[in-house]
C-alpha atoms as a PDB file:
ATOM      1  CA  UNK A   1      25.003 109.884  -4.602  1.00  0.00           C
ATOM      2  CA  UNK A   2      28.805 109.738  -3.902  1.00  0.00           C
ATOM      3  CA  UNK A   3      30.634 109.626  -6.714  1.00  0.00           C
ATOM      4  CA  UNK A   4      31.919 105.849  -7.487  1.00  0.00           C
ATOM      5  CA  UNK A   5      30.615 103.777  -4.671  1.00  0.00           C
ATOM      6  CA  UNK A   6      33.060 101.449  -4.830  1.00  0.00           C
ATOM      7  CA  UNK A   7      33.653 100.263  -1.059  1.00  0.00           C
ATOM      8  CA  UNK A   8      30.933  98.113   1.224  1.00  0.00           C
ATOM      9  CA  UNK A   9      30.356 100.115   4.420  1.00  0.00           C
ATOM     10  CA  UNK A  10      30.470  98.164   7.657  1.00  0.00           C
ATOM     11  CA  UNK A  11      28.569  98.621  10.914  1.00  0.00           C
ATOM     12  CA  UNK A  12      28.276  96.910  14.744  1.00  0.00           C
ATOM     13  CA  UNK A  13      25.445  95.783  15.417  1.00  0.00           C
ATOM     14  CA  UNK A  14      23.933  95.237  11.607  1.00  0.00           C
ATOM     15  CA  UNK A  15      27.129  94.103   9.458  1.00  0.00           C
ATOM     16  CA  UNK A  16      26.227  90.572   9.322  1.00  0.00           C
ATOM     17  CA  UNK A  17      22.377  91.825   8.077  1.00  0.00           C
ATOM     18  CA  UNK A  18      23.001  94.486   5.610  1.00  0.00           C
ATOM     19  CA  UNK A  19      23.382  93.710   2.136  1.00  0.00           C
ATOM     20  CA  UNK A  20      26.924  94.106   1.427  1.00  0.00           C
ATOM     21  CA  UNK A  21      26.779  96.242  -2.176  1.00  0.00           C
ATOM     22  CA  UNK A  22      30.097  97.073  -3.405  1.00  0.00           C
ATOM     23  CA  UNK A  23      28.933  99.243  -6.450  1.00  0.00           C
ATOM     24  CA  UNK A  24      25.665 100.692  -6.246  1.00  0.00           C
ATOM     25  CA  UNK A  25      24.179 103.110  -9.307  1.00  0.00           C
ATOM     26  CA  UNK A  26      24.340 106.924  -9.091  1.00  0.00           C
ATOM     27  CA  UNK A  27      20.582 108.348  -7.162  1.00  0.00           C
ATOM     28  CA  UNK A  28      19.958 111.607  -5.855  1.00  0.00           C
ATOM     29  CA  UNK A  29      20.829 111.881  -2.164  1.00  0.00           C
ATOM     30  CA  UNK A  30      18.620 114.103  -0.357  1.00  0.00           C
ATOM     31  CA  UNK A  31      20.538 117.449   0.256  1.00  0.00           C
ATOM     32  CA  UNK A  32      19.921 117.977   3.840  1.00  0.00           C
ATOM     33  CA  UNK A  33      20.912 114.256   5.617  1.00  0.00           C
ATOM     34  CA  UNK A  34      23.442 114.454   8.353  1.00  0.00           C
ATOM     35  CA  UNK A  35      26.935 112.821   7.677  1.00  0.00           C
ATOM     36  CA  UNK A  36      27.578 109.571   8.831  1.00  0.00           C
ATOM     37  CA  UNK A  37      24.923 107.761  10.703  1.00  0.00           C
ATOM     38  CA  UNK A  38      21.717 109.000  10.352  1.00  0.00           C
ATOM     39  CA  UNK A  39      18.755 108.917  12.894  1.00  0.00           C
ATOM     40  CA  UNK A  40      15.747 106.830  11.741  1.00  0.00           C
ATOM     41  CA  UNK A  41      13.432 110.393  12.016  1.00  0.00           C
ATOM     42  CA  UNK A  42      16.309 112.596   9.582  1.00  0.00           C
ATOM     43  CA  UNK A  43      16.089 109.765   6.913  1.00  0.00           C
ATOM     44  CA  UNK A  44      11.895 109.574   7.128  1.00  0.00           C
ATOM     45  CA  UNK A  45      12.147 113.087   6.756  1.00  0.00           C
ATOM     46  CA  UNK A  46      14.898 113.360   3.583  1.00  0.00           C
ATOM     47  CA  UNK A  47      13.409 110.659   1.749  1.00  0.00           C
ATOM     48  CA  UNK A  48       9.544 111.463   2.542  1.00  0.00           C
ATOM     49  CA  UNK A  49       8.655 108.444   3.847  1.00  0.00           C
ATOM     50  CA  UNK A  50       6.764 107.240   7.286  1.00  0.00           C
ATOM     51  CA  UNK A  51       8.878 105.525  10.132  1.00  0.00           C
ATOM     52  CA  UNK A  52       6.890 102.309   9.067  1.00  0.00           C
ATOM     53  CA  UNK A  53       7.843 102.845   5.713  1.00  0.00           C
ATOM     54  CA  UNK A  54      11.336 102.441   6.954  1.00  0.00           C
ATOM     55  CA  UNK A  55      10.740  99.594   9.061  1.00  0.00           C
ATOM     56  CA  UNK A  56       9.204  97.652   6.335  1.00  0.00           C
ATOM     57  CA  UNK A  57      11.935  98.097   4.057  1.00  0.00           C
ATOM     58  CA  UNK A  58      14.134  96.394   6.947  1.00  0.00           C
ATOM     59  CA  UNK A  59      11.421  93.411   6.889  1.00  0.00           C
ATOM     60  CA  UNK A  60      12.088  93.114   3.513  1.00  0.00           C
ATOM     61  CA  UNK A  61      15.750  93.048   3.900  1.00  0.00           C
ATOM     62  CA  UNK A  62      16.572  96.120   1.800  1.00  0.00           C
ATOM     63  CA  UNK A  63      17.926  97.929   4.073  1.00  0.00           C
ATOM     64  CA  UNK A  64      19.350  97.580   8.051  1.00  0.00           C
ATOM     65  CA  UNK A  65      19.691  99.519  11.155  1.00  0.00           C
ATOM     66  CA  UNK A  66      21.669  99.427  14.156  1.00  0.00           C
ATOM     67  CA  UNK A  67      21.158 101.782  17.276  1.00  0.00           C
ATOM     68  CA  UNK A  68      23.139 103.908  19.381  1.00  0.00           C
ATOM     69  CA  UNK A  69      21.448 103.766  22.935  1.00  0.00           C
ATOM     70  CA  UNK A  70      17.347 104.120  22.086  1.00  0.00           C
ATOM     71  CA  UNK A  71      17.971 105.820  18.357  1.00  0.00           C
ATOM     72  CA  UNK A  72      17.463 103.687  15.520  1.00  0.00           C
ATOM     73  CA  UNK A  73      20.377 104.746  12.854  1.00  0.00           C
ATOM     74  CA  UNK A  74      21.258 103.735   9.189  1.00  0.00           C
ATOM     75  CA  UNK A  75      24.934 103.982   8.034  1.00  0.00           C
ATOM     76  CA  UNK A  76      25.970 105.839   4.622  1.00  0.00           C
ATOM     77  CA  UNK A  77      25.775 102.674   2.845  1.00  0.00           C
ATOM     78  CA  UNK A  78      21.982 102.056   3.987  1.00  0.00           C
ATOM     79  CA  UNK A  79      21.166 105.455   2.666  1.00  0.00           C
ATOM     80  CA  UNK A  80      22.371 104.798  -0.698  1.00  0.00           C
ATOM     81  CA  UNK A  81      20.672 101.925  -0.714  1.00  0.00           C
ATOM     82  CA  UNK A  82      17.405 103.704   0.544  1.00  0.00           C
ATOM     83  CA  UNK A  83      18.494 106.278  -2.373  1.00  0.00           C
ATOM     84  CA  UNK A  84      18.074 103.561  -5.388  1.00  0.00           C
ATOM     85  CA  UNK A  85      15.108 102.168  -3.377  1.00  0.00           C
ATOM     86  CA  UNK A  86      12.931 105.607  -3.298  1.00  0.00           C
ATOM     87  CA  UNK A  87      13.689 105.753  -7.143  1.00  0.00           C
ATOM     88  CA  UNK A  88      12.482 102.433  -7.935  1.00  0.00           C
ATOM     89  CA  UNK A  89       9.105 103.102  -5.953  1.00  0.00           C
ATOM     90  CA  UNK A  90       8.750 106.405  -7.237  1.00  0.00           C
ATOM     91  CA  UNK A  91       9.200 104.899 -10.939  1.00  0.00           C
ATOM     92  CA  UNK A  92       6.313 102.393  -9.824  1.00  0.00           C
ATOM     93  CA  UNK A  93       8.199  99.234  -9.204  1.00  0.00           C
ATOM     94  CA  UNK A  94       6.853  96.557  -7.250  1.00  0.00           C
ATOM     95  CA  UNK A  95       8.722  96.209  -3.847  1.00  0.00           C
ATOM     96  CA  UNK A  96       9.444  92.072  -5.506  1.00  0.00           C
ATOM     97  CA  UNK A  97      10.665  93.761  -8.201  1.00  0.00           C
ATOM     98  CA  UNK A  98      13.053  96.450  -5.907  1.00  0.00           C
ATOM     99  CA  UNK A  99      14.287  93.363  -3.831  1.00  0.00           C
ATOM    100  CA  UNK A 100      15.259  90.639  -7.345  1.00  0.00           C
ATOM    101  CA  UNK A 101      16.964  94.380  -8.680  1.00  0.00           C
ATOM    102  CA  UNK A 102      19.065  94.793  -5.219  1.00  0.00           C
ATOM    103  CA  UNK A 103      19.611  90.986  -5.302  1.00  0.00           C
ATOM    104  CA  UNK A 104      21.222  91.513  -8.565  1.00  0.00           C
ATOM    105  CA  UNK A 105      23.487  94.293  -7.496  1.00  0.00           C
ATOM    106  CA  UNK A 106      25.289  92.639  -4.828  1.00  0.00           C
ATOM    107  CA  UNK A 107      27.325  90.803  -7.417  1.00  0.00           C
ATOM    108  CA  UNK A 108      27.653  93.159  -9.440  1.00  0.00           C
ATOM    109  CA  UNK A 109      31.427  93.773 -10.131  1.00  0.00           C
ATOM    110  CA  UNK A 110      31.831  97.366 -10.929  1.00  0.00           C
ATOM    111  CA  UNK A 111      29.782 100.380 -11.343  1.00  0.00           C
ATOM    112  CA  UNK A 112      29.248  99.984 -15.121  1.00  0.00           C
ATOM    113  CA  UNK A 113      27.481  97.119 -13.958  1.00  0.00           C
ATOM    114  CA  UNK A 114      25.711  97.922 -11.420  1.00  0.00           C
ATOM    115  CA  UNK A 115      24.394 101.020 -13.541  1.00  0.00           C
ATOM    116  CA  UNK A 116      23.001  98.553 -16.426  1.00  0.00           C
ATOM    117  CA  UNK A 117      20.969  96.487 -13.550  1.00  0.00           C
ATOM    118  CA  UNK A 118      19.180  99.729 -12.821  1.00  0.00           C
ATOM    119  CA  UNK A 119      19.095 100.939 -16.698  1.00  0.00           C
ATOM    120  CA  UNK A 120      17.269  97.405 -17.386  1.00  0.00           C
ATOM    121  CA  UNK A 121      15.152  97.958 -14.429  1.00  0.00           C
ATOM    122  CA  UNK A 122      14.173 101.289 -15.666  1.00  0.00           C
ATOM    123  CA  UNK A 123      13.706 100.124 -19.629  1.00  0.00           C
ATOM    124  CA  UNK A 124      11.228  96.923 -18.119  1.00  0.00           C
ATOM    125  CA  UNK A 125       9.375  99.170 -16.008  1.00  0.00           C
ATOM    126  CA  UNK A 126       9.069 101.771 -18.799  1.00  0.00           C
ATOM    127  CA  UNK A 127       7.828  99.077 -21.321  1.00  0.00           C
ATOM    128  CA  UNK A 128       5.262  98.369 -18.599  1.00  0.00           C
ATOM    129  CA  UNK A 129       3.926 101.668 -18.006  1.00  0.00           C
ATOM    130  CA  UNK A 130       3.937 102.053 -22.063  1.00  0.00           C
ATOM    131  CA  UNK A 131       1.331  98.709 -22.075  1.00  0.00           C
ATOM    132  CA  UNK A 132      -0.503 100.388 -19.055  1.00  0.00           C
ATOM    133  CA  UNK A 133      -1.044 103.467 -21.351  1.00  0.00           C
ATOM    134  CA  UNK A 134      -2.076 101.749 -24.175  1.00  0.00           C
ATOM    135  CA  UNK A 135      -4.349  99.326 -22.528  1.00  0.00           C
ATOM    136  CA  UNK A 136      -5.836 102.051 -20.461  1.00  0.00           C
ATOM    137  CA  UNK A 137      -6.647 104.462 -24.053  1.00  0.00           C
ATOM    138  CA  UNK A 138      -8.387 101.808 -25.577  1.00  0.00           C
ATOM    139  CA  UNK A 139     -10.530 101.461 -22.404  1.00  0.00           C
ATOM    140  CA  UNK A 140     -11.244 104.965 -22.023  1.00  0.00           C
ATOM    141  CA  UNK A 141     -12.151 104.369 -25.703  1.00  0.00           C
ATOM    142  CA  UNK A 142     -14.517 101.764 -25.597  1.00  0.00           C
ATOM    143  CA  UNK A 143     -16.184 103.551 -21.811  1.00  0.00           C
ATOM    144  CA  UNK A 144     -16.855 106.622 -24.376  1.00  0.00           C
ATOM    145  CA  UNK A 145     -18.273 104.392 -27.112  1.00  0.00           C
ATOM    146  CA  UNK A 146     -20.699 102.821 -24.640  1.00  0.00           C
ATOM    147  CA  UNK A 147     -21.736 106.272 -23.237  1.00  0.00           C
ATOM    148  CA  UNK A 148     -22.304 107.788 -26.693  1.00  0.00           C
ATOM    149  CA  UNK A 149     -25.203 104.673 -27.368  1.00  0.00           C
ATOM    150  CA  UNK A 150     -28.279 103.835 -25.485  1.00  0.00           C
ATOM    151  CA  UNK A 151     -28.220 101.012 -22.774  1.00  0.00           C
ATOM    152  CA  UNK A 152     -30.612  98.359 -23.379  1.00  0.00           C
ATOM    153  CA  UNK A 153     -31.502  94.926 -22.212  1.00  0.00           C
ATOM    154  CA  UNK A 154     -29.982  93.084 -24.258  1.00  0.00           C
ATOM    155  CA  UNK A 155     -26.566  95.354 -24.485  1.00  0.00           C
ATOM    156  CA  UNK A 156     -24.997  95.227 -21.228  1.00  0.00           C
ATOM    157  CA  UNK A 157     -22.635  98.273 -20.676  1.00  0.00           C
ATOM    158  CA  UNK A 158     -20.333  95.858 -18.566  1.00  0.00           C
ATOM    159  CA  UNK A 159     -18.679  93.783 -20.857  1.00  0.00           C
ATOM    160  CA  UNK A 160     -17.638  91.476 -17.678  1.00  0.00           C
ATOM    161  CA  UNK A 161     -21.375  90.395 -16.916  1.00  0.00           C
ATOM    162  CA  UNK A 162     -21.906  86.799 -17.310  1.00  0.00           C
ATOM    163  CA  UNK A 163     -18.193  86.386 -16.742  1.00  0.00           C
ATOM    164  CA  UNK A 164     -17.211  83.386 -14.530  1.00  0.00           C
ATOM    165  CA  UNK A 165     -15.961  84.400 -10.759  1.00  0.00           C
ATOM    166  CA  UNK A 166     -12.731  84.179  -9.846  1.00  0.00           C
ATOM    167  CA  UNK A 167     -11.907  81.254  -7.309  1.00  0.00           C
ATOM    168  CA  UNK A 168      -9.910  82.099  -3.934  1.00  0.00           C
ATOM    169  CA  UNK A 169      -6.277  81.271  -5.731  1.00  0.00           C
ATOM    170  CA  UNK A 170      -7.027  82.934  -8.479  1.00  0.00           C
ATOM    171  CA  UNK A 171      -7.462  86.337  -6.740  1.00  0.00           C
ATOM    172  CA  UNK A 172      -4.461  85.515  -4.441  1.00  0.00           C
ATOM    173  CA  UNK A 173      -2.848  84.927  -8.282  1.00  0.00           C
ATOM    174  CA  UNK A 174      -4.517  88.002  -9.574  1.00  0.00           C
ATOM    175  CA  UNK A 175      -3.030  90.219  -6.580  1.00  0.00           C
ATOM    176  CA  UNK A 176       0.210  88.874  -6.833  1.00  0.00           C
ATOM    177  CA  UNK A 177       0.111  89.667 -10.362  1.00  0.00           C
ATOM    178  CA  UNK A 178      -0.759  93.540  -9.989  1.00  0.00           C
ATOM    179  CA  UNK A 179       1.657  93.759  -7.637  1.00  0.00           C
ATOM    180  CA  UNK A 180       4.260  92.890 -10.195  1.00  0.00           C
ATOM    181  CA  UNK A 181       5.622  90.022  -9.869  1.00  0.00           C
ATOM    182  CA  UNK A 182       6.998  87.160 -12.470  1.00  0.00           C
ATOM    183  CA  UNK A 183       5.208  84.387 -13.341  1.00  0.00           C
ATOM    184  CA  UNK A 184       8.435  82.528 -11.985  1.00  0.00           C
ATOM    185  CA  UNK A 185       7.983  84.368  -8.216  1.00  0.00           C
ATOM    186  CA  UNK A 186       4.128  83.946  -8.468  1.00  0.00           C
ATOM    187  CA  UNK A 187       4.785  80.318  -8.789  1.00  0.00           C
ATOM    188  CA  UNK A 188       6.809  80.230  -5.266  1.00  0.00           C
ATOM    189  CA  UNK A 189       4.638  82.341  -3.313  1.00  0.00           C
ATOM    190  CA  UNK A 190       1.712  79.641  -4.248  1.00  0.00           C
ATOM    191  CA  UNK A 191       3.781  76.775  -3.584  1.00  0.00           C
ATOM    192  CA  UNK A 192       3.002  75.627  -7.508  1.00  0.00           C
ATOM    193  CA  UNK A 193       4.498  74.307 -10.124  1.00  0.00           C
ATOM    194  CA  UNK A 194       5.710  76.902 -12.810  1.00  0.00           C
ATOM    195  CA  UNK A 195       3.472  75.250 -16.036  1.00  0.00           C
ATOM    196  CA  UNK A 196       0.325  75.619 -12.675  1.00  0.00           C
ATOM    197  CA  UNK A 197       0.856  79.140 -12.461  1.00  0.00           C
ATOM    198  CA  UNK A 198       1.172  79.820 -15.804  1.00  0.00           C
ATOM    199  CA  UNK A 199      -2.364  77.969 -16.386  1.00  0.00           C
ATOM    200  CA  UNK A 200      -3.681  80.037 -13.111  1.00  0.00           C
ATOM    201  CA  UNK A 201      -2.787  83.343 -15.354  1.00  0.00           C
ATOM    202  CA  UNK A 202      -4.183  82.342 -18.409  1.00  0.00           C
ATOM    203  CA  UNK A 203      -7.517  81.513 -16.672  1.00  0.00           C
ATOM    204  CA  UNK A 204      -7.801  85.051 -14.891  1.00  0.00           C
ATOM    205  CA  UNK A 205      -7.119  86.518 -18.315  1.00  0.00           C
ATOM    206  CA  UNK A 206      -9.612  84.647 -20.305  1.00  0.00           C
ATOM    207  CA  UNK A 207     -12.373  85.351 -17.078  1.00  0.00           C
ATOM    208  CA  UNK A 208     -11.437  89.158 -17.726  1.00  0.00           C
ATOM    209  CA  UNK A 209     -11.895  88.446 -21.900  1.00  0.00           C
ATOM    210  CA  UNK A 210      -8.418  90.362 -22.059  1.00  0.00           C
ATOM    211  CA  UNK A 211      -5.272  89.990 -24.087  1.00  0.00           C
ATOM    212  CA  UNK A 212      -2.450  89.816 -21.778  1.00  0.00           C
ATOM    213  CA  UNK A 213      -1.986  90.375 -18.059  1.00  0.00           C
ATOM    214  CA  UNK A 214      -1.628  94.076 -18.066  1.00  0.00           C
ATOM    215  CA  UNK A 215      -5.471  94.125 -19.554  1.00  0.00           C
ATOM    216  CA  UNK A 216      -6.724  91.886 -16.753  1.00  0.00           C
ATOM    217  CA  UNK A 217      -5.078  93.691 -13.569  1.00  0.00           C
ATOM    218  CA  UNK A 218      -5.955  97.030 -15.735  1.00  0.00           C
ATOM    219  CA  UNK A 219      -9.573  95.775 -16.031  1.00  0.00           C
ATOM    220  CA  UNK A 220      -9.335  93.993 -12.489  1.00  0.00           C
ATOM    221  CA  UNK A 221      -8.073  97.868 -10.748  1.00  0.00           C
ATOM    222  CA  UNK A 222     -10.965  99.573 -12.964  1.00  0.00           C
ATOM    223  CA  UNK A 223     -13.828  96.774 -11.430  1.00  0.00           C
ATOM    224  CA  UNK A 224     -12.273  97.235  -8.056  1.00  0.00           C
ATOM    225  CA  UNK A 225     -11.377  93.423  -7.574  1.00  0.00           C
ATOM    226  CA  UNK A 226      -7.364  94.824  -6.659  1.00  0.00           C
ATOM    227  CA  UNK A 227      -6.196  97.243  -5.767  1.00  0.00           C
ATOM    228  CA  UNK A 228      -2.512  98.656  -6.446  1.00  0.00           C
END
């Protein structure tokens, strides 16, 4: 990325649509975009991504385009943005995550700042990933402990038999959840109350006889109930 982005870049057509970032932090630019305004099948290409890809982002109001005749274009400043973006998906993060962490940047008043958004970003996700890890050893643990011993009838190698099914919310709950967002966002995309969706986690964890949330969605991905 340029060094110190420090000015808002302003367009035609999409100025009163783009985020306006003044300080965004430092990501790799891909070495071979065009300067200035770049065509919607040059930034696919840079960043590895489809068209839709692209498109979606727009939906989700990360990033903008404007057009010159036919040709779909992003300015510099959308392609910085798309530059922290492709980081944060290629660390994992949940596109709710991405769009709170972009949120957060636009009032961010200097480039310290807007560096220690991403650094906290980074140092959540990483925390994550460390209770994936764990959660996922002691799995792989307890799969090769079953193996090792003889099945019988009354020793069921799944240890989610006999487990209650999850009700229509509480997969819409449990989807939400692997995708990654907060209890808090979880809560507004089910029109409930916060202490509601709270409850509607703690349910789908005891059903799934885990400890926390990262055991049920790593339990729920291994039984094929999500998917991520």
């Amino acid at each position: 990325m340029a060094e110190g982005y420090k000015q808002g870049f302003t367009s035609d057509l999409a100025t009163q649509t783009r985020p306006r970032h003044r300080f965004l932090p430092s990501a790799a630019l891909p070495a071979d975009l065009p300067r200035g305004r770049v065509p919607i099948a040059d930034m696919a290409n840079a960043f590895g991504v489809t068209h839709r890809t692209l498109h979606f982002y727009e939906e989700k109001g990360l990033i903008s385009a404007s057009r010159i005749g036919l040709m779909r274009v992003y300015e510099p400043g959308d392609v910085m943005r798309m530059a922290v973006i492709n980081a944060c998906r290629e660390a994992g993060m949940a596109v709710a995550v991405i769009q709170d962490l972009m949120n957060d940047l636009i009032e961010a008043d200097s480039q310290e700042a807007a560096e220690t958004l991403f650094r906290d970003a980074l140092v959540t996700r990483k925390r994550e990933l460390s209770a994936e890890m764990s959660t996922l050893h002691r799995q792989m643990q307890q799969v090769n402990e079953l193996l090792d011993n003889e099945a019988t009838d009354d020793q069921p190698l799944n240890d989610n038999q006999g487990a209650s099914p999850l009700t229509d919310q509480e997969l819409r709950c449990l989807a939400l959840m692997a995708a990654g967002l907060s209890t808090q966002r979880i809560a507004r995309t089910l029109d409930l109350p916060n202490d509601d969706a709270q409850n509607l986690e703690s349910g789908i964890i005891v059903k799934f006889r885990a400890n926390n949330r990262f055991q049920a969605i790593a339990q729920a991905v291994m039984l094929g109930v999500v998917q991520v």
